[in-house]
Protein backbone atom coordinates (compact mmCIF):
# COMPACT_ATOMS: atom_id res chain seq x y z
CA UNK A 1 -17.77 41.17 -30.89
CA UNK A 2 -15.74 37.93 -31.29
CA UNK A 3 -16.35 36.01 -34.52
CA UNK A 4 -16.92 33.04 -32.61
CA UNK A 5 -19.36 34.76 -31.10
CA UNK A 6 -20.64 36.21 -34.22
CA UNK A 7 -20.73 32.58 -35.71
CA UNK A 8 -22.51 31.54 -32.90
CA UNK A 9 -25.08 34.43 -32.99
CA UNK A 10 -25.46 33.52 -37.08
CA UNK A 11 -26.05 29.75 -36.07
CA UNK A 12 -28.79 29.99 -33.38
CA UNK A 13 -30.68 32.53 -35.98
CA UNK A 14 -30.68 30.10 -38.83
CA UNK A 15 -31.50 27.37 -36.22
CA UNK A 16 -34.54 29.85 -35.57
CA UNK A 17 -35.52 29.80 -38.87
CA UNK A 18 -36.01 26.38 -39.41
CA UNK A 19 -37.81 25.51 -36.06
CA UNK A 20 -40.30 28.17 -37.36
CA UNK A 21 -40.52 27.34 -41.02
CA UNK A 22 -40.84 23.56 -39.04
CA UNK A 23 -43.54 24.81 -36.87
CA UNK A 24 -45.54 26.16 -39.66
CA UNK A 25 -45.37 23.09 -41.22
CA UNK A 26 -42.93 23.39 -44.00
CA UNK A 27 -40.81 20.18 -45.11
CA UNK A 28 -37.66 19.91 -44.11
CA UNK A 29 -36.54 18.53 -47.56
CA UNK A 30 -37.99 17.83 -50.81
CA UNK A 31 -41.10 14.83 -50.94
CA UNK A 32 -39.37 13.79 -54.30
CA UNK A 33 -36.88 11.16 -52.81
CA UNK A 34 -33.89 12.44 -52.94
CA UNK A 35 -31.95 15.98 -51.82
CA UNK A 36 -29.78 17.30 -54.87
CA UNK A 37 -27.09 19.68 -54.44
CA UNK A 38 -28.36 21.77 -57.85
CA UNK A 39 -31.84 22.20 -59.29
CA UNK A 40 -31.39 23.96 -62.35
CA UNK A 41 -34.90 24.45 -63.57
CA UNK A 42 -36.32 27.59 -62.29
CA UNK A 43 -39.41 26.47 -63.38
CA UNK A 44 -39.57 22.70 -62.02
CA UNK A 45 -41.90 21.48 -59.70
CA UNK A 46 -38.35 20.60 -57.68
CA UNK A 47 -37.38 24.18 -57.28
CA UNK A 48 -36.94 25.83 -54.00
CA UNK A 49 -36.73 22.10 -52.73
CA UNK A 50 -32.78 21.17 -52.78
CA UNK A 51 -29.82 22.95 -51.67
CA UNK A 52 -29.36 25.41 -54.40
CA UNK A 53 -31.45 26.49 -57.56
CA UNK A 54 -31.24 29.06 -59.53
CA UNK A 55 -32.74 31.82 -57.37
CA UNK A 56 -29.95 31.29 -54.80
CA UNK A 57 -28.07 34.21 -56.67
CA UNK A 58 -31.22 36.24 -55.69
CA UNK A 59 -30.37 36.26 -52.20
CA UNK A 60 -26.65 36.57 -53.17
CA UNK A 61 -28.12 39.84 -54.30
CA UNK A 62 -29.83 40.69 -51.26
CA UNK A 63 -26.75 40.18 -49.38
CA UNK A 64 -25.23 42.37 -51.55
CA UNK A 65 -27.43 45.13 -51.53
CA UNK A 66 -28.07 44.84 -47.73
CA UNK A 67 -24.45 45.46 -47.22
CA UNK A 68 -24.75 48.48 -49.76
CA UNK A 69 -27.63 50.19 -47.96
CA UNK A 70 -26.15 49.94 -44.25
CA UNK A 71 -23.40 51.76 -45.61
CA UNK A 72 -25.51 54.69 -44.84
CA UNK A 73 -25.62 53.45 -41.00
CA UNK A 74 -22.79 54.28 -38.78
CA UNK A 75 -22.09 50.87 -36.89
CA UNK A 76 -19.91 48.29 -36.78
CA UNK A 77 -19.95 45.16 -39.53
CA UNK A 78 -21.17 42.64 -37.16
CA UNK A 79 -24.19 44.99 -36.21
CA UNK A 80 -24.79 45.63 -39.86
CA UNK A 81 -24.63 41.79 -40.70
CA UNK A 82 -27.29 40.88 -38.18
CA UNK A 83 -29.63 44.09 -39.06
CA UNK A 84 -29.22 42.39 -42.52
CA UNK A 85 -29.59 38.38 -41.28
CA UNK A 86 -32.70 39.73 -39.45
CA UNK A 87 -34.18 40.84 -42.56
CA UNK A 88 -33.07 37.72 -44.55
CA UNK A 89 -34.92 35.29 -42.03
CA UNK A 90 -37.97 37.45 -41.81
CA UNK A 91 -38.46 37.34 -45.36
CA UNK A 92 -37.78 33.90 -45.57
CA UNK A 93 -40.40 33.45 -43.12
CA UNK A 94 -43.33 35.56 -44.77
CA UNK A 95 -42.33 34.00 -47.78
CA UNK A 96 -43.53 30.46 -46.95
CA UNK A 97 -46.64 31.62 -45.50
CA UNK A 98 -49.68 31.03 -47.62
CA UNK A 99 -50.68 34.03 -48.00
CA UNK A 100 -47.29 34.82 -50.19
CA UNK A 101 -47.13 31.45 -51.49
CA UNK A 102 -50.60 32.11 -52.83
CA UNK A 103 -49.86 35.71 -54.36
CA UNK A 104 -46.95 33.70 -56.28
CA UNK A 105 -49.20 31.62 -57.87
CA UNK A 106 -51.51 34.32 -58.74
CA UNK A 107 -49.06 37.43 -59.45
CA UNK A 108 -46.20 35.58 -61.07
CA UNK A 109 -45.83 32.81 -63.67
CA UNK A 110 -45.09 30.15 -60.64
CA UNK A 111 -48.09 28.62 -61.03
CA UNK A 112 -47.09 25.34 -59.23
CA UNK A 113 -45.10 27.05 -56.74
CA UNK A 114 -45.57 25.55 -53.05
CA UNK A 115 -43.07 27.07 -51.05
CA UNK A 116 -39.50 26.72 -49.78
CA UNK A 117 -38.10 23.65 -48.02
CA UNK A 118 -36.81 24.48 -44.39
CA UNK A 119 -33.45 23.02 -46.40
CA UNK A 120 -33.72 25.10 -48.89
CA UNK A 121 -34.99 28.37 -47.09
CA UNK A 122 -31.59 27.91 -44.82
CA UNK A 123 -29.82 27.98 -47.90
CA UNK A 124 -30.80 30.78 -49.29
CA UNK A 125 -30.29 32.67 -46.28
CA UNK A 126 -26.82 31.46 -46.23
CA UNK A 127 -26.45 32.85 -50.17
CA UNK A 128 -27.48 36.09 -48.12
CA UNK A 129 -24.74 35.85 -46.07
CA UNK A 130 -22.30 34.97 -48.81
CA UNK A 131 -22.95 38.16 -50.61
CA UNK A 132 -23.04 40.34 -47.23
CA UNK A 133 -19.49 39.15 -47.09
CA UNK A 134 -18.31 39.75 -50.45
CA UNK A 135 -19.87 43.16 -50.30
CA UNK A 136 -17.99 43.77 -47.30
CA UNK A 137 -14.63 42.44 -48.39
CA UNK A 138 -14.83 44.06 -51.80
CA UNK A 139 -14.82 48.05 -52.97
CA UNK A 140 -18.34 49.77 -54.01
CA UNK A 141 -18.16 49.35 -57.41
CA UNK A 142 -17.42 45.91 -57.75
CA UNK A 143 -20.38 45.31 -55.69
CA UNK A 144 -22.80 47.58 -57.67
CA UNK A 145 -21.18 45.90 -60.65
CA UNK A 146 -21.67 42.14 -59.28
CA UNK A 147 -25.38 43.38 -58.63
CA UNK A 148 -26.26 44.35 -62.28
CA UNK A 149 -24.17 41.74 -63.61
CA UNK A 150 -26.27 38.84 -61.90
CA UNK A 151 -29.83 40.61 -62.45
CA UNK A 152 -28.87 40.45 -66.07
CA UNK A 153 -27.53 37.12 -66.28
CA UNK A 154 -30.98 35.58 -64.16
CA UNK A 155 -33.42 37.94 -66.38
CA UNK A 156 -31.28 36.63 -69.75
CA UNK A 157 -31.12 32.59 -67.88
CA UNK A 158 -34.50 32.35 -66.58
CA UNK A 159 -36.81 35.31 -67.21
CA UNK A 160 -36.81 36.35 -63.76
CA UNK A 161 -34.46 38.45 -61.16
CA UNK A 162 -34.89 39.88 -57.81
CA UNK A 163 -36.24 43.34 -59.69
CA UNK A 164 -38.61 41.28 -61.65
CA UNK A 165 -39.52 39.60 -58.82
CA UNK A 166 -40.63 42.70 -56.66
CA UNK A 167 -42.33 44.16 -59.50
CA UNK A 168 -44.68 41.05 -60.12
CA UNK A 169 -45.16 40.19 -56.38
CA UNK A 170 -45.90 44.23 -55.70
CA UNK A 171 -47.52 45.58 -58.76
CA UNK A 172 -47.90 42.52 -61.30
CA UNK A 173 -47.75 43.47 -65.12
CA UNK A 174 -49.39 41.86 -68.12
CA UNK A 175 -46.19 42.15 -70.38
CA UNK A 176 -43.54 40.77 -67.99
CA UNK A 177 -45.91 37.92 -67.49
CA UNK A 178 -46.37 37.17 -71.06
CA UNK A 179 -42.34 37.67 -71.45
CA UNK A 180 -41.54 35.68 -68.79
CA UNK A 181 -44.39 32.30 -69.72
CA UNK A 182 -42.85 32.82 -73.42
């Protein structure tokens, strides 16, 4: 496949995603009057409203694993990348639905947390991409390295990584709650 065609695959997805995230009502950008580049406080009634915060290196993550785990797959990269976007977008998706944003608020220590903005959900799905690419540009072990390296670096910054994450939203426990609200 061409990349242009490839970019124009990757475009009309992420176009997808916001119509739905649209239909099922979410904003397109924050209520707060005004759209910032950087949110910096994981735990701000602002975050997952702007461009970036600091759980865009989560979905760098996913990205990265993504590409690590289709290694297994014999196909080509663009097949792989889209098996991977598909994923992204889904999540994004069941992640703004009440039912998830609701098991946040319960399971984790985002008690004010009301979902993604369409702007923001986009974004983060574009961090996916971003570490898809690097995965696929870069050897193994500089991957597996990058991965450890930024789930240390989030749990160290703001009490909270993609493992953390799963853990609380799958199987919540007591003492990474009371770490994390510390």
């Amino acid at each position: 496949m061409s990349k242009k065609n490839l970019s124009l695959i990757v475009i009309g997805i992420l176009i997808a995603q916001a119509l739905i995230l649209h239909f099922m009502g979410r904003l397109w950008v924050c209520d707060c009057d005004s759209i910032k580049l950087w949110y910096p406080d994981a735990n701000g009634s602002e975050n997952s409203q702007h461009f970036f915060d600091p759980y865009f290196f989560s979905h760098i993550v996913h990205g990265l694993l993504f590409f690590v785990i289709l290694l297994m797959f014999d196909m080509p990269l663009w097949k792989k990348l889209l098996i991977a976007l598909g994923i992204e977008v889904a999540w994004e998706i069941v992640e703004n639905t009440p039912m998830t944003i609701e098991r946040y608020r319960a399971a984790t220590i985002s008690l004010g947390y009301t979902g993604d903005t369409i702007l923001n959900s986009v974004m983060d799905t574009v961090a996916m991409i971003a570490g898809f690419w690097f995965a696929a540009k870069n050897r193994l072990w500089t991957t597996v390295s990058l991965i450890i390296l930024i789930e240390i670096v989030m749990a160290w910054w703001i009490k909270d990584n993609l493992l953390l994450n799963v853990i609380m939203l799958l199987y919540p426990l007591e003492w990474i709650r009371e770490w994390q609200a510390a």
